[in-house]
PDB file of N, CA and C in Angstrom:
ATOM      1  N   UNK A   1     153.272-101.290 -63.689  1.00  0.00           N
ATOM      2  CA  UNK A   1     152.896-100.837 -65.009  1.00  0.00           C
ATOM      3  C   UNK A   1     153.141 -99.340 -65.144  1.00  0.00           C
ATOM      4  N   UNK A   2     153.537 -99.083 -66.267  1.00  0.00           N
ATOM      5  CA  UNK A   2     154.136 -97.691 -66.903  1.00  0.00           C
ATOM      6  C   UNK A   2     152.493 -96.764 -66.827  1.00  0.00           C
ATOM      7  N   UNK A   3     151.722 -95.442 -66.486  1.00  0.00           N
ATOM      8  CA  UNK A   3     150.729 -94.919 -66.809  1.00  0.00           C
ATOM      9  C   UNK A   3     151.334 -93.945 -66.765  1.00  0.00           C
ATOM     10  N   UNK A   4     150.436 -93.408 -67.442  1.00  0.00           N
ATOM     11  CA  UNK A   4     150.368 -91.820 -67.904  1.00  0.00           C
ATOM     12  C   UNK A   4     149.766 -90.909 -67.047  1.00  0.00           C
ATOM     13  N   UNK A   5     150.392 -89.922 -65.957  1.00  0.00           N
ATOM     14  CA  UNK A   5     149.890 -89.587 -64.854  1.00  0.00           C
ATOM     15  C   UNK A   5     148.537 -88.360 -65.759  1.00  0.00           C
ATOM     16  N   UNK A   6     147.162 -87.935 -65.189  1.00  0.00           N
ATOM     17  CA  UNK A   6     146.607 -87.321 -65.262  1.00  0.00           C
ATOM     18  C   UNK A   6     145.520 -87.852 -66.453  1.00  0.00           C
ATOM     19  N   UNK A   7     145.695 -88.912 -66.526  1.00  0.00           N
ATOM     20  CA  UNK A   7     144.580 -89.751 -67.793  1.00  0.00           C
ATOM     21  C   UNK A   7     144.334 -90.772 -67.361  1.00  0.00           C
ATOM     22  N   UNK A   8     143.666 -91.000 -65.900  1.00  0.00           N
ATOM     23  CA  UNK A   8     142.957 -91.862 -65.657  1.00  0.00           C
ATOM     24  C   UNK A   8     141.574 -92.608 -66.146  1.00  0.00           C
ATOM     25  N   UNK A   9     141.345 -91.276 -66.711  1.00  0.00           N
ATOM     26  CA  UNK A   9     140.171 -91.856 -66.486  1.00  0.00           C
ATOM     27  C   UNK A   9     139.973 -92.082 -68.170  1.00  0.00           C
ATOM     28  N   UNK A  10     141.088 -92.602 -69.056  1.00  0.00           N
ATOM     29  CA  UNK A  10     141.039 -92.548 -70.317  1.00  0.00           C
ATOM     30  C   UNK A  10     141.434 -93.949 -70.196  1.00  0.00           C
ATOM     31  N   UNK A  11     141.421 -94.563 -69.235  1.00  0.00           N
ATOM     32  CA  UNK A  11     142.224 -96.100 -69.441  1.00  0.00           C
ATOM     33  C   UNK A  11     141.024 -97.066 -69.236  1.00  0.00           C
ATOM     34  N   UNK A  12     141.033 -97.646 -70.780  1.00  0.00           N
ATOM     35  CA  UNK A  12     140.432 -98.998 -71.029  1.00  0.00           C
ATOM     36  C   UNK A  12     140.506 -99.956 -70.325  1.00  0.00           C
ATOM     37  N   UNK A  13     141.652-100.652 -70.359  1.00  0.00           N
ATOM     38  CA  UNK A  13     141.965-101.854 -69.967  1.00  0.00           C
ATOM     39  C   UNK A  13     143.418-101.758 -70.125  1.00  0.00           C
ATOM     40  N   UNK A  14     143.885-103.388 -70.268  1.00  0.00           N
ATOM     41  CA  UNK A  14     145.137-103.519 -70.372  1.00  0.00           C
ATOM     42  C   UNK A  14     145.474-104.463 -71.600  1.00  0.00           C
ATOM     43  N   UNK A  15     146.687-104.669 -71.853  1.00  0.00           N
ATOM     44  CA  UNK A  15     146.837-105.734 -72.948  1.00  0.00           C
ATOM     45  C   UNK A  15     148.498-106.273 -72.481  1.00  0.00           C
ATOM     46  N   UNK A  16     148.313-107.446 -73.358  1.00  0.00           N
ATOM     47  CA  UNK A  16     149.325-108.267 -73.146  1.00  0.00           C
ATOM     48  C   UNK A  16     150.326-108.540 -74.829  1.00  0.00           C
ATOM     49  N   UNK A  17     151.276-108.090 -74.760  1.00  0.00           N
ATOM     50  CA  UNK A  17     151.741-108.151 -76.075  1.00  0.00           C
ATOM     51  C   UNK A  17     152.503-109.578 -75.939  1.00  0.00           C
ATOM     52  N   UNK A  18     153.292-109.624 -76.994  1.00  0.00           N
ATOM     53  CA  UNK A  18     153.824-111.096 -77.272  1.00  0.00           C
ATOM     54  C   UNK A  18     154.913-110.882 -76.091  1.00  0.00           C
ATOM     55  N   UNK A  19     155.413-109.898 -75.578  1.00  0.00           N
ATOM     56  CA  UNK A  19     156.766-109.880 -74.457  1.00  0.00           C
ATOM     57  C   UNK A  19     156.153-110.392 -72.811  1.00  0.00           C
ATOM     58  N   UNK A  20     154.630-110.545 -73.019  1.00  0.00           N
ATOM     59  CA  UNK A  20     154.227-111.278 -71.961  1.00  0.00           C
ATOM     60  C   UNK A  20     153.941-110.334 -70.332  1.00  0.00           C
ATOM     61  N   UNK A  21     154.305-108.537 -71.133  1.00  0.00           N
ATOM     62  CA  UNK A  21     154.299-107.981 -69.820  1.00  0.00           C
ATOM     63  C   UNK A  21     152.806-107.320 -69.977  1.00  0.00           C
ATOM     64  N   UNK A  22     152.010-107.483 -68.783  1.00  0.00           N
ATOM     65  CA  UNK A  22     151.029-106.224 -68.772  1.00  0.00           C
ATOM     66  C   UNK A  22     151.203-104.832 -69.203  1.00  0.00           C
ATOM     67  N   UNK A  23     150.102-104.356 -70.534  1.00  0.00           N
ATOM     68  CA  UNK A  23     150.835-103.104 -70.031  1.00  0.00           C
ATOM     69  C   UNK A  23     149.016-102.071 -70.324  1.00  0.00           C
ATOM     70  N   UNK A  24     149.399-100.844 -69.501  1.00  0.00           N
ATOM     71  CA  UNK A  24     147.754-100.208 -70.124  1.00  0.00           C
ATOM     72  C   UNK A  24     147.286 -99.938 -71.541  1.00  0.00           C
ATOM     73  N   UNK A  25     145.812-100.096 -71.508  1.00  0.00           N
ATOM     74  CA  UNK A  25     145.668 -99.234 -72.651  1.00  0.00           C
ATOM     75  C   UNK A  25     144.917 -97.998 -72.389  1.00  0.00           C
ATOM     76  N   UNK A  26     144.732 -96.608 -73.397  1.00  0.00           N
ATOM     77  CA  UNK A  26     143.874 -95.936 -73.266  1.00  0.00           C
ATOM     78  C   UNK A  26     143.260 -95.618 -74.319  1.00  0.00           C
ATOM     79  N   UNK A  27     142.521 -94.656 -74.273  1.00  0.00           N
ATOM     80  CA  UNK A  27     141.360 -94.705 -75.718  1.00  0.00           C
ATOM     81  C   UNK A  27     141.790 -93.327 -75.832  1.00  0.00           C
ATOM     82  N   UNK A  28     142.052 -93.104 -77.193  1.00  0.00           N
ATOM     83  CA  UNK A  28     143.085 -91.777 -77.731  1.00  0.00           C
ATOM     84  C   UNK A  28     141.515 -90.605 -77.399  1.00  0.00           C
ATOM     85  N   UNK A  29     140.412 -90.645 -77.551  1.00  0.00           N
ATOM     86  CA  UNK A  29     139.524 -89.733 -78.115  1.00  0.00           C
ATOM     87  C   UNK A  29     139.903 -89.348 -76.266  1.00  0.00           C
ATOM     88  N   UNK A  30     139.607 -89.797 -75.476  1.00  0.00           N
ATOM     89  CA  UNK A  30     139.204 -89.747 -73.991  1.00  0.00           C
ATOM     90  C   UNK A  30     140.632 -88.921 -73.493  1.00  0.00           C
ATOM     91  N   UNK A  31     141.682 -89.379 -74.107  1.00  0.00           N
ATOM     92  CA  UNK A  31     142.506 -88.732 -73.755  1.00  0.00           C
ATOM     93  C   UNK A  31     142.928 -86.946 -74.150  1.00  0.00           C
ATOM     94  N   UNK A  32     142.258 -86.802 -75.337  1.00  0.00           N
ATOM     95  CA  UNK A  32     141.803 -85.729 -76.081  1.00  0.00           C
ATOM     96  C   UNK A  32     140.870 -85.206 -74.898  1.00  0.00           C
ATOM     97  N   UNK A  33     139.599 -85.292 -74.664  1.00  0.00           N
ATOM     98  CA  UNK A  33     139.042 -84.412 -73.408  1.00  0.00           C
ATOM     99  C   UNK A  33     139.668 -83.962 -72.350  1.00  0.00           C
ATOM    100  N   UNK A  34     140.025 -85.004 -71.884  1.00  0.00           N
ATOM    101  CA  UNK A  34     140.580 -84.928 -70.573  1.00  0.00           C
ATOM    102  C   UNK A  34     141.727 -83.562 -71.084  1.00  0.00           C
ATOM    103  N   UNK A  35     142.268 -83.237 -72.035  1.00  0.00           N
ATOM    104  CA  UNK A  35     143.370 -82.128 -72.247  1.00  0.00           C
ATOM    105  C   UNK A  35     142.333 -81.156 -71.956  1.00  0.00           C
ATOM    106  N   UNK A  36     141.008 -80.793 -73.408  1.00  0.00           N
ATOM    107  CA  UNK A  36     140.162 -80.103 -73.756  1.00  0.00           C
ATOM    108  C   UNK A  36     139.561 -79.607 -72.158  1.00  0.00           C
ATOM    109  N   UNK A  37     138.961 -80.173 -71.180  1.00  0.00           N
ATOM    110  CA  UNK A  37     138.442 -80.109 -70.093  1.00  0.00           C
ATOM    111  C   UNK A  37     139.350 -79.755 -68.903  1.00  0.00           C
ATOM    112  N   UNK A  38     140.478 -80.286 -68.614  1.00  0.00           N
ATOM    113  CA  UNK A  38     141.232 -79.998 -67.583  1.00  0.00           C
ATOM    114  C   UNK A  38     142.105 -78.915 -67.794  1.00  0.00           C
ATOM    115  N   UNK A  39     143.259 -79.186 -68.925  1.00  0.00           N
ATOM    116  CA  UNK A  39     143.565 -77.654 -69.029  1.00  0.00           C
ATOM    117  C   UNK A  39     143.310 -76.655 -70.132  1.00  0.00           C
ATOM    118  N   UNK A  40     142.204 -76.776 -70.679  1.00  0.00           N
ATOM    119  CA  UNK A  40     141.897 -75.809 -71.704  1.00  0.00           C
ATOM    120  C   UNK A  40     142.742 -75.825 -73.223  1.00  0.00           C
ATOM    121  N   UNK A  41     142.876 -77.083 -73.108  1.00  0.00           N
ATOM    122  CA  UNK A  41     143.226 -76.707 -74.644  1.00  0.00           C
ATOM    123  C   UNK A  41     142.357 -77.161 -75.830  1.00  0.00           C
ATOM    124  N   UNK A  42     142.164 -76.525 -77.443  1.00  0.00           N
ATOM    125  CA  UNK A  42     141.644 -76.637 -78.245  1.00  0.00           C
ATOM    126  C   UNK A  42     142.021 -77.882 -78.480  1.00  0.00           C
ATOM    127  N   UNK A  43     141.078 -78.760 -79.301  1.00  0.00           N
ATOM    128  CA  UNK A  43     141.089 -79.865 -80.141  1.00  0.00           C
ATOM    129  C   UNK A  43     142.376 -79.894 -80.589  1.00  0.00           C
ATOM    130  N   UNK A  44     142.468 -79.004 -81.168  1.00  0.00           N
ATOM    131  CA  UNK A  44     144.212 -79.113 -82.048  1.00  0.00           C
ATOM    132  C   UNK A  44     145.266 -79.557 -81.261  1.00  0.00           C
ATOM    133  N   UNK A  45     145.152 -78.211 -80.225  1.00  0.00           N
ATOM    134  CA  UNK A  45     146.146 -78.602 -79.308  1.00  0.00           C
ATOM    135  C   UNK A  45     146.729 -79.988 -78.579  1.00  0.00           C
ATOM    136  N   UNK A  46     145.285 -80.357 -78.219  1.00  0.00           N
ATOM    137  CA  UNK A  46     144.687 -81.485 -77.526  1.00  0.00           C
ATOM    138  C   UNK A  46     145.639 -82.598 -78.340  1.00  0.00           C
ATOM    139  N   UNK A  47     145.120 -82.789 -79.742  1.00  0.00           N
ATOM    140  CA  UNK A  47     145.861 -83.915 -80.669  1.00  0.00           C
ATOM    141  C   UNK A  47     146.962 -83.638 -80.770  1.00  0.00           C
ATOM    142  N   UNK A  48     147.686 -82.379 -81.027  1.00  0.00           N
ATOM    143  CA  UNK A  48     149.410 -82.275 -80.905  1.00  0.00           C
ATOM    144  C   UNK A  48     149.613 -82.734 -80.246  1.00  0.00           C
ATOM    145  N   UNK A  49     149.232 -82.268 -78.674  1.00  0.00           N
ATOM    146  CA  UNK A  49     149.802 -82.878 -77.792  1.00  0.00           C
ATOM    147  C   UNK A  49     149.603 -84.235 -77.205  1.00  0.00           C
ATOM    148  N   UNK A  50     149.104 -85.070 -77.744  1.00  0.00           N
ATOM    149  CA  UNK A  50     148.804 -86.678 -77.254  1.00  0.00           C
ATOM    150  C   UNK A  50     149.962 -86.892 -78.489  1.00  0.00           C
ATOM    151  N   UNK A  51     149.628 -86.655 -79.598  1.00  0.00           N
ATOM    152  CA  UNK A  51     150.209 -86.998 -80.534  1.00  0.00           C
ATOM    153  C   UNK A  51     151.760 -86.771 -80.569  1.00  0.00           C
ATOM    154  N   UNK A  52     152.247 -85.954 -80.177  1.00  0.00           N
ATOM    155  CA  UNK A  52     153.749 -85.936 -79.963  1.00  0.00           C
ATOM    156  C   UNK A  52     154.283 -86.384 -78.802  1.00  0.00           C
ATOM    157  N   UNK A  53     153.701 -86.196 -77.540  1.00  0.00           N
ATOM    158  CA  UNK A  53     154.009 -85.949 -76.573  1.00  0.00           C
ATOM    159  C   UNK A  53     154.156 -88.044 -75.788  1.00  0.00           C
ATOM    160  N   UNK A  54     152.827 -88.226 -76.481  1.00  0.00           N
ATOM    161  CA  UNK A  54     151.865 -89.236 -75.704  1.00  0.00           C
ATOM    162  C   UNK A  54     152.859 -90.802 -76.914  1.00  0.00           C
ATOM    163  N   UNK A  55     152.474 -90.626 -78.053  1.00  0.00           N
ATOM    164  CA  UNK A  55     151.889 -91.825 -79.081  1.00  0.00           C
ATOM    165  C   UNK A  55     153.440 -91.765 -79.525  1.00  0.00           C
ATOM    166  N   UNK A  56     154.315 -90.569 -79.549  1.00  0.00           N
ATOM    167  CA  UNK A  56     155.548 -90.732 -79.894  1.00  0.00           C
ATOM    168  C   UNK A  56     156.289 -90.993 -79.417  1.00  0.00           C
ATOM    169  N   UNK A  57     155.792 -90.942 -77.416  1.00  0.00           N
ATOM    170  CA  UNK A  57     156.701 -91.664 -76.426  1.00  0.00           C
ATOM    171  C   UNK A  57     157.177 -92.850 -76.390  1.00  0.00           C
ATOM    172  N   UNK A  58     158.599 -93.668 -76.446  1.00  0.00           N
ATOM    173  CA  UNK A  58     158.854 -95.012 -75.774  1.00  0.00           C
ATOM    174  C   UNK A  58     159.269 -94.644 -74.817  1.00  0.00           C
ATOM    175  N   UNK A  59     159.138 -95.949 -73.461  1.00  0.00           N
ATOM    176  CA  UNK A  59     159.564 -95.607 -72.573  1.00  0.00           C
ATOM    177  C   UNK A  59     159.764 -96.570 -72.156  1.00  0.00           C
ATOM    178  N   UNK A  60     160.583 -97.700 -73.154  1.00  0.00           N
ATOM    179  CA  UNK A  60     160.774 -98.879 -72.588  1.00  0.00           C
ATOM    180  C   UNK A  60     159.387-100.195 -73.128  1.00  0.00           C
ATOM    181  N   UNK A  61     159.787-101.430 -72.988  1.00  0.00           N
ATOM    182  CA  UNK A  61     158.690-102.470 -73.957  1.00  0.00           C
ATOM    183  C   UNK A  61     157.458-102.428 -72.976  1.00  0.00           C
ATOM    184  N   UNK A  62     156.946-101.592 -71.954  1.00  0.00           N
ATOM    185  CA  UNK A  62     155.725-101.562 -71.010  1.00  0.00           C
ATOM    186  C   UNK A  62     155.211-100.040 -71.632  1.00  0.00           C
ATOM    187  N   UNK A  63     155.594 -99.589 -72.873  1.00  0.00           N
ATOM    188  CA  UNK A  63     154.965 -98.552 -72.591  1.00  0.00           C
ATOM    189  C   UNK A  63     153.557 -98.243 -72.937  1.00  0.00           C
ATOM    190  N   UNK A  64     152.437 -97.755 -72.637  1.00  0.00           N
ATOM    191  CA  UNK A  64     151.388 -97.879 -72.642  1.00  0.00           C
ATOM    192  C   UNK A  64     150.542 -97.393 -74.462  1.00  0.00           C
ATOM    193  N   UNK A  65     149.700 -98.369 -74.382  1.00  0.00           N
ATOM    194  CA  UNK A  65     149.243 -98.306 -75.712  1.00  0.00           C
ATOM    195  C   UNK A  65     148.041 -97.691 -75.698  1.00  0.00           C
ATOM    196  N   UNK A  66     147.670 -96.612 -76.946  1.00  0.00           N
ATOM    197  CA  UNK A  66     146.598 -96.312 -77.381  1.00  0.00           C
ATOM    198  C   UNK A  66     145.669 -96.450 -78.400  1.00  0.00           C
ATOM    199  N   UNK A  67     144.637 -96.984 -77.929  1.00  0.00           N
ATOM    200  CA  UNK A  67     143.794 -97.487 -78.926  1.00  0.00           C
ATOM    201  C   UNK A  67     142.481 -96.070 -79.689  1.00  0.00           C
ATOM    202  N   UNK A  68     142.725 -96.626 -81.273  1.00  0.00           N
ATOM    203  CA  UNK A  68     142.147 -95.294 -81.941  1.00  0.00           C
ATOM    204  C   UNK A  68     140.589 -96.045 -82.025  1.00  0.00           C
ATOM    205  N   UNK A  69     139.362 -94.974 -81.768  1.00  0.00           N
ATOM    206  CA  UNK A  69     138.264 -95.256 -82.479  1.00  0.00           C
ATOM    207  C   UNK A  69     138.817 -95.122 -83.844  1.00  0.00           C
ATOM    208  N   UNK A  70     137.353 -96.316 -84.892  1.00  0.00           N
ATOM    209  CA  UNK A  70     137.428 -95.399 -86.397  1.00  0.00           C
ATOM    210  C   UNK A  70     137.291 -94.530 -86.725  1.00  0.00           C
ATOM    211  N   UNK A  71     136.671 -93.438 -85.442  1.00  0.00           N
ATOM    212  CA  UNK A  71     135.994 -92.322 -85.896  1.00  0.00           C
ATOM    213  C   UNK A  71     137.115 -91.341 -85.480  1.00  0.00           C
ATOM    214  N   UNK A  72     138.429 -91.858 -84.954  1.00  0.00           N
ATOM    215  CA  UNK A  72     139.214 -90.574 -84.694  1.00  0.00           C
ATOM    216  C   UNK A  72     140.255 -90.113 -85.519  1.00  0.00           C
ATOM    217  N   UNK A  73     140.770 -89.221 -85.677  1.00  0.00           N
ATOM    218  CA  UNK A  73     141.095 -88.059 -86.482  1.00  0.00           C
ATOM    219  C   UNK A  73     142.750 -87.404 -86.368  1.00  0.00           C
ATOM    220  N   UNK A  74     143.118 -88.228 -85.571  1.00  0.00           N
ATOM    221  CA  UNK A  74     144.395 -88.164 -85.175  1.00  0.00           C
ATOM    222  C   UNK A  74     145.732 -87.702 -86.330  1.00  0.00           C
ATOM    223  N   UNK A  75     146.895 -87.300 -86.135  1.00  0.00           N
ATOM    224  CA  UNK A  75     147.687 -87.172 -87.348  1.00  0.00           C
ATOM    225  C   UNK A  75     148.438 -88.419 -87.490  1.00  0.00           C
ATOM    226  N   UNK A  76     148.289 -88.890 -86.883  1.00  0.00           N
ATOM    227  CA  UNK A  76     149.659 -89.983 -86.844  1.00  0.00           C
ATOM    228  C   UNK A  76     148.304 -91.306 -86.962  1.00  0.00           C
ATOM    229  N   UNK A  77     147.209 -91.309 -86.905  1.00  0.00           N
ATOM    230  CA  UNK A  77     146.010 -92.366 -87.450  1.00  0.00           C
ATOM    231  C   UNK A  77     145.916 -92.255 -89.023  1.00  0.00           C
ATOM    232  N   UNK A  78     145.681 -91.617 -89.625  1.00  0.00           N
ATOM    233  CA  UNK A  78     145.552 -90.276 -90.524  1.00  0.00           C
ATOM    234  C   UNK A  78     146.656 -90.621 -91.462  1.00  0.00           C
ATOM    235  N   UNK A  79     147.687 -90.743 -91.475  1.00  0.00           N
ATOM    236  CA  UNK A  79     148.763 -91.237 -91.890  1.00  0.00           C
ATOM    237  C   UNK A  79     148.859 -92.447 -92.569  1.00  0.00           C
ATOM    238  N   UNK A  80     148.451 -93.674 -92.013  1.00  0.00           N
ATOM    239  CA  UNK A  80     148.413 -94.340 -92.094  1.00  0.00           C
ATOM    240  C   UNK A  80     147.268 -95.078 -93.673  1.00  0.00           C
ATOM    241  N   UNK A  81     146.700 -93.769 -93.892  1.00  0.00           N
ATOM    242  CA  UNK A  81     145.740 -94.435 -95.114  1.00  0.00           C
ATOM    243  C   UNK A  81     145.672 -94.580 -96.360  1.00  0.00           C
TER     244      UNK A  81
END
């Protein structure tokens, strides 16, 4: 399985899409700390960078999915309304 090195500890579970492969999930807010806490970046930062870096990545049909609380705030969640 495809993970996202340094966001362990943001991973839910896993899911199974219709292609039948395992793949992770993580929880977008958790992944936001883990920036905020490990290397110091602001909230903002934090969401740019999941958000471009993370949610805009493919990396092939295993690539790992993130799941939004309702309560998160994301740009690319945000979008969507």
């Amino acid at each position: 399985m495809i993970s996202w090195d340094g966001f362990e500890d943001a991973i839910i579970g896993t899911i199974t899409p219709f292609n039948g492969q395992e793949t992770l999930c993580y929880r977008y807010r958790s992944m936001i700390d883990v920036l905020v806490s490990r290397d110091g970046m602001t909230e903002e930062e934090a969401e740019e960078y999941v958000d471009y870096n993370i949610i805009g990545a493919w990396v092939g049909e295993t690539t790992p999915f993130v799941l939004f609380d309702a309560t998160d705030t994301a740009t690319d969640a945000s979008a969507t309304d």
